[in-house]
Protein backbone atom coordinates (compact mmCIF):
# COMPACT_ATOMS: atom_id res chain seq x y z
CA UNK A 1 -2.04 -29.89 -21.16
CA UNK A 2 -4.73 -27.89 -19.91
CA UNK A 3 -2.69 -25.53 -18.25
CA UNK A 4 -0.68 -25.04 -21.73
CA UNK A 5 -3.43 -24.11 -23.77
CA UNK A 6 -5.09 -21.22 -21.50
CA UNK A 7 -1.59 -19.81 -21.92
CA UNK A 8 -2.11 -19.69 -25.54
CA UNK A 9 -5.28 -18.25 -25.23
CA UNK A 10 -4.32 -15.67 -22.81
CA UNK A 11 -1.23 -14.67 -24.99
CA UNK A 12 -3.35 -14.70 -27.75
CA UNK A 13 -5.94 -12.61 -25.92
CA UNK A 14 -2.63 -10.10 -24.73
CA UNK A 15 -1.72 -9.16 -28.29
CA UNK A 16 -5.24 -8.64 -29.36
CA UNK A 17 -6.87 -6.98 -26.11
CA UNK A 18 -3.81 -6.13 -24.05
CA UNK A 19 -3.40 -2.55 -25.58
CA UNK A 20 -6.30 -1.63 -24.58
CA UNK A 21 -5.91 -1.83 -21.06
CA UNK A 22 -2.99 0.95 -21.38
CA UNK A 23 -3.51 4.44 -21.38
CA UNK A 24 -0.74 5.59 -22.88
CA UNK A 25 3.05 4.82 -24.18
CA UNK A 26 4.89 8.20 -22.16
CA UNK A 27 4.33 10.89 -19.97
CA UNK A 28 1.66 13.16 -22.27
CA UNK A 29 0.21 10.10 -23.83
CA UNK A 30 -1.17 9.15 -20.65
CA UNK A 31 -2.13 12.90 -18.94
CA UNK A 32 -3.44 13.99 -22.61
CA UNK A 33 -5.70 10.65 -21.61
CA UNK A 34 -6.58 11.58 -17.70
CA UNK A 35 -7.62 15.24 -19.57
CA UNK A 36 -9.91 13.55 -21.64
CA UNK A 37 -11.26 10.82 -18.80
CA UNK A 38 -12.14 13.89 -16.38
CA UNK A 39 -14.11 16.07 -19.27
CA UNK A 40 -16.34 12.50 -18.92
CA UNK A 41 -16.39 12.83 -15.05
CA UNK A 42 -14.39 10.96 -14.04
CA UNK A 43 -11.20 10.75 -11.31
CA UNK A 44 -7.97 9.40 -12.47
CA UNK A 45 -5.25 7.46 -10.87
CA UNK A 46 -2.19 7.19 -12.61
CA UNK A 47 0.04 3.64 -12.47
CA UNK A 48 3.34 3.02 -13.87
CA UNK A 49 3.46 -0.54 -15.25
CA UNK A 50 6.01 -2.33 -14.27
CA UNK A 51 7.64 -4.18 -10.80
CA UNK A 52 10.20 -6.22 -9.03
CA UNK A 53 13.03 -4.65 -10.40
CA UNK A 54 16.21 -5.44 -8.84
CA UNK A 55 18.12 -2.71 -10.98
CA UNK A 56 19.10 0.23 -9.16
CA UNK A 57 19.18 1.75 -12.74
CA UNK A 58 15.56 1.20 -13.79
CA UNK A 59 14.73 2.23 -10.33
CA UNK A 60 15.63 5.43 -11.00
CA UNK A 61 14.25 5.40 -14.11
CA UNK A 62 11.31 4.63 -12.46
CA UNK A 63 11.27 7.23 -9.95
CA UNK A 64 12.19 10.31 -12.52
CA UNK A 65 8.87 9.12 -14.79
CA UNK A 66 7.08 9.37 -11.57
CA UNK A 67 8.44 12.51 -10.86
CA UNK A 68 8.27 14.57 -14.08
CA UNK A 69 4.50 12.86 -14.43
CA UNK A 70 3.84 14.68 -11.04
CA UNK A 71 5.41 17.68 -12.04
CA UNK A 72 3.69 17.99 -15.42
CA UNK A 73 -0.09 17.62 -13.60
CA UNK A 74 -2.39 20.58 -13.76
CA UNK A 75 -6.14 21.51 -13.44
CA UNK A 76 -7.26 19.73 -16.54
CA UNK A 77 -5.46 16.23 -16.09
CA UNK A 78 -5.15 16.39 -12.30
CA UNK A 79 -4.95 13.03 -11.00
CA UNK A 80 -3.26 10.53 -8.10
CA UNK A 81 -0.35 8.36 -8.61
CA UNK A 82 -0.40 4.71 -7.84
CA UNK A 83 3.06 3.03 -6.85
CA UNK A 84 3.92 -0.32 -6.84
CA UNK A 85 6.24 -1.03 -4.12
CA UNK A 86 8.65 -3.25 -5.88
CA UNK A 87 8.87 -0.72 -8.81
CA UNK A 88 10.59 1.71 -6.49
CA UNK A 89 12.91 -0.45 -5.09
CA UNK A 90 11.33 -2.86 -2.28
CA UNK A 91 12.91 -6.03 -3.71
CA UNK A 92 16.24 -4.01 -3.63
CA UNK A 93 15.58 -3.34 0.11
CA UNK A 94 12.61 -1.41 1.89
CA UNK A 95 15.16 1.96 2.70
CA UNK A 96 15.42 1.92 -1.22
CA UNK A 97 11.78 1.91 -1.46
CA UNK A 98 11.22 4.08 1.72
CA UNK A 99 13.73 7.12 -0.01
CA UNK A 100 12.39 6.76 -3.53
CA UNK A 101 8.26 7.05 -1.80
CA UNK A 102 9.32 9.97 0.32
CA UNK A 103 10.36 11.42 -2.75
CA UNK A 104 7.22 10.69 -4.61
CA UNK A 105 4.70 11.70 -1.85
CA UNK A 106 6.98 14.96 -1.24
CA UNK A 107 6.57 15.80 -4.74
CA UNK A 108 2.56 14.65 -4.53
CA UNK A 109 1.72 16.85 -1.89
CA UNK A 110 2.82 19.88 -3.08
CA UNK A 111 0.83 19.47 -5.90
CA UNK A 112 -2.30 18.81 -3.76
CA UNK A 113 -2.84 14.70 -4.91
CA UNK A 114 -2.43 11.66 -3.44
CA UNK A 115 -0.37 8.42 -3.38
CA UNK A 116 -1.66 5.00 -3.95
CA UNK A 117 0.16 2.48 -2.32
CA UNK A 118 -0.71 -0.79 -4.78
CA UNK A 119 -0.94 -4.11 -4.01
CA UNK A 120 1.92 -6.85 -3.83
CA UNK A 121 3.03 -10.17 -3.54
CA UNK A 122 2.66 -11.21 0.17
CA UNK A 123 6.11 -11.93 0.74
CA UNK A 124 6.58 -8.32 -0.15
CA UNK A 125 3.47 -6.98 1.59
CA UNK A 126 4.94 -5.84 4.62
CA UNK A 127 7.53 -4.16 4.26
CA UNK A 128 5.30 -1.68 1.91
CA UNK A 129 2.85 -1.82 4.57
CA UNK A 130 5.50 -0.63 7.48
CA UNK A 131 6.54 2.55 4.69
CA UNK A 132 3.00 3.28 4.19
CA UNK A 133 2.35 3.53 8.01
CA UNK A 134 5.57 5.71 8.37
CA UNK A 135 4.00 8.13 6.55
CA UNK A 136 0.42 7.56 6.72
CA UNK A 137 1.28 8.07 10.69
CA UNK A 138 2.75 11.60 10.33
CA UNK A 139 -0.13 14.58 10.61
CA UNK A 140 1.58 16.31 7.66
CA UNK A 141 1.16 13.23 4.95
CA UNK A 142 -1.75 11.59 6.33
CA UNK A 143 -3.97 13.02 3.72
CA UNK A 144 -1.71 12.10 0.95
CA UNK A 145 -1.55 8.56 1.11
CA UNK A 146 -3.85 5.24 0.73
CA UNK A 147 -2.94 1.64 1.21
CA UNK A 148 -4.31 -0.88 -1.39
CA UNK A 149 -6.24 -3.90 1.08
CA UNK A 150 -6.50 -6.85 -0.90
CA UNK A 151 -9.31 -9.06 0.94
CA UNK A 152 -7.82 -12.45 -0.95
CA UNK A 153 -5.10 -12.50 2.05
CA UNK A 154 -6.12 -14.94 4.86
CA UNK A 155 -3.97 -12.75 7.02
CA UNK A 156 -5.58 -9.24 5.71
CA UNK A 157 -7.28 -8.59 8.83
CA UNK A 158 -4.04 -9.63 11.43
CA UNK A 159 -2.03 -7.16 8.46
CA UNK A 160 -4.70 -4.74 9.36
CA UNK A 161 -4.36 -4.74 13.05
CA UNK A 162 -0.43 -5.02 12.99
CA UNK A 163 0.49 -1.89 10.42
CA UNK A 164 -2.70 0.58 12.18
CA UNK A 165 -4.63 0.37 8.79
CA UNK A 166 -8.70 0.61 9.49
CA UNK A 167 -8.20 4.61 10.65
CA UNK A 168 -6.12 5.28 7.59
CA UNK A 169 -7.05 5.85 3.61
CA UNK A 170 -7.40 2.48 1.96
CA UNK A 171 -8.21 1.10 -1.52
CA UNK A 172 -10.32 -2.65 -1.06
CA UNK A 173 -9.99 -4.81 -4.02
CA UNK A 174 -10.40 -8.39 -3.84
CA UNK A 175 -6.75 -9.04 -5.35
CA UNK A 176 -8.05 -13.22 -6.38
CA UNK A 177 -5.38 -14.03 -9.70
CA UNK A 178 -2.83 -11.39 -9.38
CA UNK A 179 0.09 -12.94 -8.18
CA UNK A 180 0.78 -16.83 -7.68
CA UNK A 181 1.20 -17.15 -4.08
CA UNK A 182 2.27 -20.16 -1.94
CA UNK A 183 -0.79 -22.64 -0.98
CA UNK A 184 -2.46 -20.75 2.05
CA UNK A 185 -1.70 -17.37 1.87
CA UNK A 186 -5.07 -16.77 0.34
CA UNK A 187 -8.63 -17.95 0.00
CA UNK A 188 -9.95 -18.95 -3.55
CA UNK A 189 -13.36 -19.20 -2.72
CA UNK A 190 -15.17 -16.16 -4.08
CA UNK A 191 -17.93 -15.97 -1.08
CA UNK A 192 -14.68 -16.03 1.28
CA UNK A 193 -12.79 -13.28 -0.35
CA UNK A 194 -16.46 -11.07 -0.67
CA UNK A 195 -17.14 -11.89 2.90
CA UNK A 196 -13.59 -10.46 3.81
CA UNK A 197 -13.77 -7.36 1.21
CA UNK A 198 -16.99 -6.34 2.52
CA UNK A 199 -15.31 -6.83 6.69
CA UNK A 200 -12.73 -4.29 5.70
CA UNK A 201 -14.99 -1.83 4.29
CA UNK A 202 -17.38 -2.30 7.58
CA UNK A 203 -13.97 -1.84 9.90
CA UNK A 204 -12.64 1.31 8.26
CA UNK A 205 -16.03 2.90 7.67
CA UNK A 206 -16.57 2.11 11.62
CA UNK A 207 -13.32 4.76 12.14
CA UNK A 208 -14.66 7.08 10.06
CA UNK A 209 -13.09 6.72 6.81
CA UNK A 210 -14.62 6.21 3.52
CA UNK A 211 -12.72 3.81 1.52
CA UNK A 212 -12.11 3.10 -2.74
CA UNK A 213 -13.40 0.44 -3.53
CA UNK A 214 -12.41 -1.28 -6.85
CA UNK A 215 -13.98 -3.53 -9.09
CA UNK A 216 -13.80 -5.02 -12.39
CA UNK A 217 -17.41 -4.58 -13.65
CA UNK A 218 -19.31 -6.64 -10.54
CA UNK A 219 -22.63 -4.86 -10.47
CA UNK A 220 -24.21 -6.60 -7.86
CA UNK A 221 -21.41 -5.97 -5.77
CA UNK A 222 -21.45 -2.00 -5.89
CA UNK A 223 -25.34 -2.69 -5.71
CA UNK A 224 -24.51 -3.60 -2.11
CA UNK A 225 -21.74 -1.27 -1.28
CA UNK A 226 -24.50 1.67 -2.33
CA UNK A 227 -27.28 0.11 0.34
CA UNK A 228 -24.60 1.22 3.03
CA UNK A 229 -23.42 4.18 0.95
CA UNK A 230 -26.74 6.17 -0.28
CA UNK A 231 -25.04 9.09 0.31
CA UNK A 232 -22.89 9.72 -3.28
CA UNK A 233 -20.01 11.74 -1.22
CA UNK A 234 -19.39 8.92 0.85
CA UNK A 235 -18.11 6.38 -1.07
CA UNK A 236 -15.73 6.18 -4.46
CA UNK A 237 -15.66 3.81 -6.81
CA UNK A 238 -12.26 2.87 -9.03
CA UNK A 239 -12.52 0.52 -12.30
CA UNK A 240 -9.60 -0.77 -14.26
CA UNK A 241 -8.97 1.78 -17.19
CA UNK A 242 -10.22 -0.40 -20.93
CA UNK A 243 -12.85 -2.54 -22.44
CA UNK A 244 -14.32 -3.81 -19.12
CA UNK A 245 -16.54 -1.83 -16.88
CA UNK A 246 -16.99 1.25 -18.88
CA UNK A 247 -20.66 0.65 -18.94
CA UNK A 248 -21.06 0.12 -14.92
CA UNK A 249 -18.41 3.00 -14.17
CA UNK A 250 -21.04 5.39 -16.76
CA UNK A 251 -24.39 3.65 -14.42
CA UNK A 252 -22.62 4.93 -11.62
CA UNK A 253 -21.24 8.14 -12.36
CA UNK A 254 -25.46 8.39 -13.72
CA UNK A 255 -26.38 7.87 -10.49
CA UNK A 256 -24.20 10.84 -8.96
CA UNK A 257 -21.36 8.55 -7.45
CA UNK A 258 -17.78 8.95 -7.91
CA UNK A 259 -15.67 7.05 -10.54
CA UNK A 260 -11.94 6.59 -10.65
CA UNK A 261 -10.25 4.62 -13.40
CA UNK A 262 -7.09 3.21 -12.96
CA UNK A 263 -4.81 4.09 -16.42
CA UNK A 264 -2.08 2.29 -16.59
CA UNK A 265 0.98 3.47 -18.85
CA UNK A 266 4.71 2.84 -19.58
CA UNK A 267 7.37 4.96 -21.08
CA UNK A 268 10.21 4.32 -23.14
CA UNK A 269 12.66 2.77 -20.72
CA UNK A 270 9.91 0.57 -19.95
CA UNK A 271 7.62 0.12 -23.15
CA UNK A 272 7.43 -3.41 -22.67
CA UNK A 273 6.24 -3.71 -18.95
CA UNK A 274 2.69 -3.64 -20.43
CA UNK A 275 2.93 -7.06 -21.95
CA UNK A 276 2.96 -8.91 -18.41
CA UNK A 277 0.21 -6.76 -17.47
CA UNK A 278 -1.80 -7.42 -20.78
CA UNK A 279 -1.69 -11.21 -19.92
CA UNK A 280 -2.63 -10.60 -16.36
CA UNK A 281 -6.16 -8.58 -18.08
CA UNK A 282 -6.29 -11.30 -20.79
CA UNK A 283 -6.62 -14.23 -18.13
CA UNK A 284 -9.01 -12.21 -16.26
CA UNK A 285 -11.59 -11.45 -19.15
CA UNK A 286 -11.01 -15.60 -20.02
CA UNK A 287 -12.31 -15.99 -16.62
CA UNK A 288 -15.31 -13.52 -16.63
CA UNK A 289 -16.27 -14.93 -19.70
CA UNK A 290 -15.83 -18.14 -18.75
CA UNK A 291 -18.21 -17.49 -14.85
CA UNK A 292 -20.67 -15.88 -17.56
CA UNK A 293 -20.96 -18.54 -19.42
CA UNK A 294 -21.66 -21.07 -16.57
CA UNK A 295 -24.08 -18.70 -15.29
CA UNK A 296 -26.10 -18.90 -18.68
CA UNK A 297 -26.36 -22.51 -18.16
């Protein structure tokens, strides 16, 4: 019963907030958006909404958006490109995937950005992890790509050490709520999954890189991340693109550290994707309002 009515809520919560978590409904919608974002000061990453499509069709689909949204970047919007794995063609097989992100990051480097590699479902995780290493590996790409780390995993760190990740470019986010995952893949205990966000930071700032690091709006936890990073051109923060975290993304960006926001967008083949993704942002604002509200008590 319980379970019934958050879903009510959160589909109530989708049609009221969900639009606001997209940045726009085509290609110009959403670079017309990074253009304004970056007169503000801020970086921009750009995400397709949608995954686990097992239509060779809509892949392609997918991939051309991607393409012409690369090809239509200049000085004023210029931005990165997130890809989800299974949006490109992992849950068709990972040589799908592997052709369609050689494409991408081809297309990326020659116009001087970089690649995202988002976060996925464990049972898809590593096959996207062995594609980003095949190119992360090679001198000539190694600048253009980043793998999403998402420090929920009880496995992250054996992922880590398996697919060469701590001397590569990597995005932390805690990744708690995304997906429904079998029971043990990940920990649900917030002080677990901060302990393990905080390890990979330590591990790939020990090789010399400086990792994203993405959060919602948790102050206290960029608070921390600045005690190791008082140095503003070592460290970049990302927040999700809407209603939440504007205000800490404009304390940091006050403070002379980098901000990326995350806009998500859809075109017409796909106009619908951001529905799924609405609920996913409704749920989570139920819960920070919810942790708020116990924290009041």
């Amino acid at each position: 019963m319980t379970r019934c009515i958050l879903r009510i809520v959160d589909a109530l919560g989708c049609r009221i907030f969900g639009p606001m978590f997209v940045g726009g409904h085509n290609v110009e919608e959403v670079l017309k958006e990074g253009a304004r974002l970056k007169q503000e000061g801020y970086k921009v990453t750009y995400n397709l909404l949608g995954e686990h499509l097992n239509d060779r069709v809509l892949v392609d689909y997918a991939l051309s958006t991607t393409v012409s949204l690369i090809e239509k970047i200049n000085s004023e919007n210029k931005g990165n490109v997130a890809i989800k794995p299974t949006l490109y063609g992992l849950q068709i097989s990972r040589d799908v995937f592997y052709k369609n992100a050689n494409r991408i990051i081809g297309h990326a480097k020659d116009a001087g950005i970089s690649v995202e590699f988002d976060a996925e479902q464990r049972r898809f995780l590593e096959d996207s992890l062995w594609v980003f290493n095949a190119f992360a590996s090679r001198l000539e790409y190694g600048g253009f790509v980043r793998q999403c780390m998402q420090a929920h995993l009880k496995d992250i760190f054996d992922l880590g050490d398996k697919y060469g990740l701590w001397d590569k470019q990597i995005r932390v986010v805690k990744g708690a709520g995304v997906y429904e995952e079998k029971d043990g893949v990940c920990f649900k205990s917030p002080v677990n999954i901060l302990r393990q966000y905080f390890e990979i930071i330590r591990r790939n700032k020990s090789r010399g890189k400086y990792p994203f690091v993405a959060t919602v709006r948790d102050k206290k936890l960029t608070e921390e991340i600045i005690k190791d990073y008082s140095n503003p051109l070592d460290v970049e923060f990302e927040i999700l693109y809407g209603p939440l975290g504007t205000r800490l993304g404009k304390h940091l960006l006050h403070r002379g550290y980098s901000v990326r926001i995350y806009v998500p967008f859809v075109d017409a083949w796909c106009e619908d994707a951001w529905k799924e993704y609405g609920l996913r942002r409704s749920a989570m604002m139920r819960r920070l309002l919810w942790e708020e509200i116990k924290g009041k008590k």
